[in-house]
Protein backbone atom coordinates (compact mmCIF):
# COMPACT_ATOMS: atom_id res chain seq x y z
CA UNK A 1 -11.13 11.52 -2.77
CA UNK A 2 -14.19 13.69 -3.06
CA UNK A 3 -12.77 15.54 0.15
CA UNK A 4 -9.87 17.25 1.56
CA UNK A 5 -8.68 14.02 4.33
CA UNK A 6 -6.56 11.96 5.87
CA UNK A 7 -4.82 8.60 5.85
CA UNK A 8 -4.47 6.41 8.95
CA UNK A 9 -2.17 3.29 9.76
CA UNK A 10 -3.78 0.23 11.87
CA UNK A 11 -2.89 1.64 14.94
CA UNK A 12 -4.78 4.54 14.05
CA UNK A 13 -1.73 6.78 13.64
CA UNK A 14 -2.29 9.53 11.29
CA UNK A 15 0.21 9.52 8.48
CA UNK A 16 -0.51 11.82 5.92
CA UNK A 17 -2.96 14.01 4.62
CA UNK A 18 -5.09 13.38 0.99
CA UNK A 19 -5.96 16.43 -1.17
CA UNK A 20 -9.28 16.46 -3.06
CA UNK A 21 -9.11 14.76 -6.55
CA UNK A 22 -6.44 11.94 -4.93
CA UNK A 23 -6.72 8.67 -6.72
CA UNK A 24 -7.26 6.54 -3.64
CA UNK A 25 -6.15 2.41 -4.67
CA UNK A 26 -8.49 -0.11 -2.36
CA UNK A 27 -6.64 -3.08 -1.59
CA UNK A 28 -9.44 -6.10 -0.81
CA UNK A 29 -6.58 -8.75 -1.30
CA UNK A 30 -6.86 -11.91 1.92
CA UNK A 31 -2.75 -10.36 2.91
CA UNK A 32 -4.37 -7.27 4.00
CA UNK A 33 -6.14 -6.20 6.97
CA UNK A 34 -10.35 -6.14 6.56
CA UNK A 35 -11.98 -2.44 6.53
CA UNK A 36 -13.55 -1.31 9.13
CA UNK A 37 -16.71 -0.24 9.21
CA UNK A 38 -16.46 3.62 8.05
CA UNK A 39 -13.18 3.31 6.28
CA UNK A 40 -11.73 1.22 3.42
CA UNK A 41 -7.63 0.07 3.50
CA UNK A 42 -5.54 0.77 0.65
CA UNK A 43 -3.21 2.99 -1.68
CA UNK A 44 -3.59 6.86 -2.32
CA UNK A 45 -1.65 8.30 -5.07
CA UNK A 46 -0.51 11.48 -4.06
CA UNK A 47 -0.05 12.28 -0.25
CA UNK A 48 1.85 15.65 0.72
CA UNK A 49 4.24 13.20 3.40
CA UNK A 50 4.79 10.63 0.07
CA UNK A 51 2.56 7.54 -1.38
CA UNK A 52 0.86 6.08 1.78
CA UNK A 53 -0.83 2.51 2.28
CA UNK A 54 -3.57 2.66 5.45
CA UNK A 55 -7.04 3.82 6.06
CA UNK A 56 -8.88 6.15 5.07
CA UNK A 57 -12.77 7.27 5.91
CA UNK A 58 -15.57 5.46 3.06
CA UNK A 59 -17.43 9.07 2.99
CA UNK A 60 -14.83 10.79 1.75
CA UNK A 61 -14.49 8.38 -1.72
CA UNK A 62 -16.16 8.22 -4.70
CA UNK A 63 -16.30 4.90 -6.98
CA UNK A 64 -14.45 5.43 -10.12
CA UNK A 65 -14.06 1.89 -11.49
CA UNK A 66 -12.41 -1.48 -10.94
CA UNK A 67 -8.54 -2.12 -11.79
CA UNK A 68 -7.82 -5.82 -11.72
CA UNK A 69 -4.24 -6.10 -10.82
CA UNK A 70 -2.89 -9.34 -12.59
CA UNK A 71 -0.33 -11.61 -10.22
């Protein structure tokens, strides 16, 4: 997260907030829902409310690299 933010569920429920420097996991897997267009789904890392899975807003990330997750 480049920016202080937050992190929404798919009903667009806010449900928690992301500080700057958050690691922010995007999920692009078929089992989860697509992104929309100014937001990308996934994992954050550190939330103040706990680790949080939803959306949050593309302008707000910076690309740090790939992790390929082995199943």
């Amino acid at each position: 997260m480049n920016k202080k933010g937050q992190i929404w569920d798919a009903r667009g429920n806010r449900i928690g907030d992301v500080a700057p420097g958050t690691l922010f996991f995007r999920q692009e897997s078929a089992s989860y829902p697509s992104p929309v267009h100014d937001r990308y789904y996934g994992t954050v890392d550190e939330v103040i409310s706990g680790n949080a899975t939803g959306y949050v807003l593309r302008k707000k990330l910076d690309y740090v690299g790939d992790v390929e997750i082995c199943g």
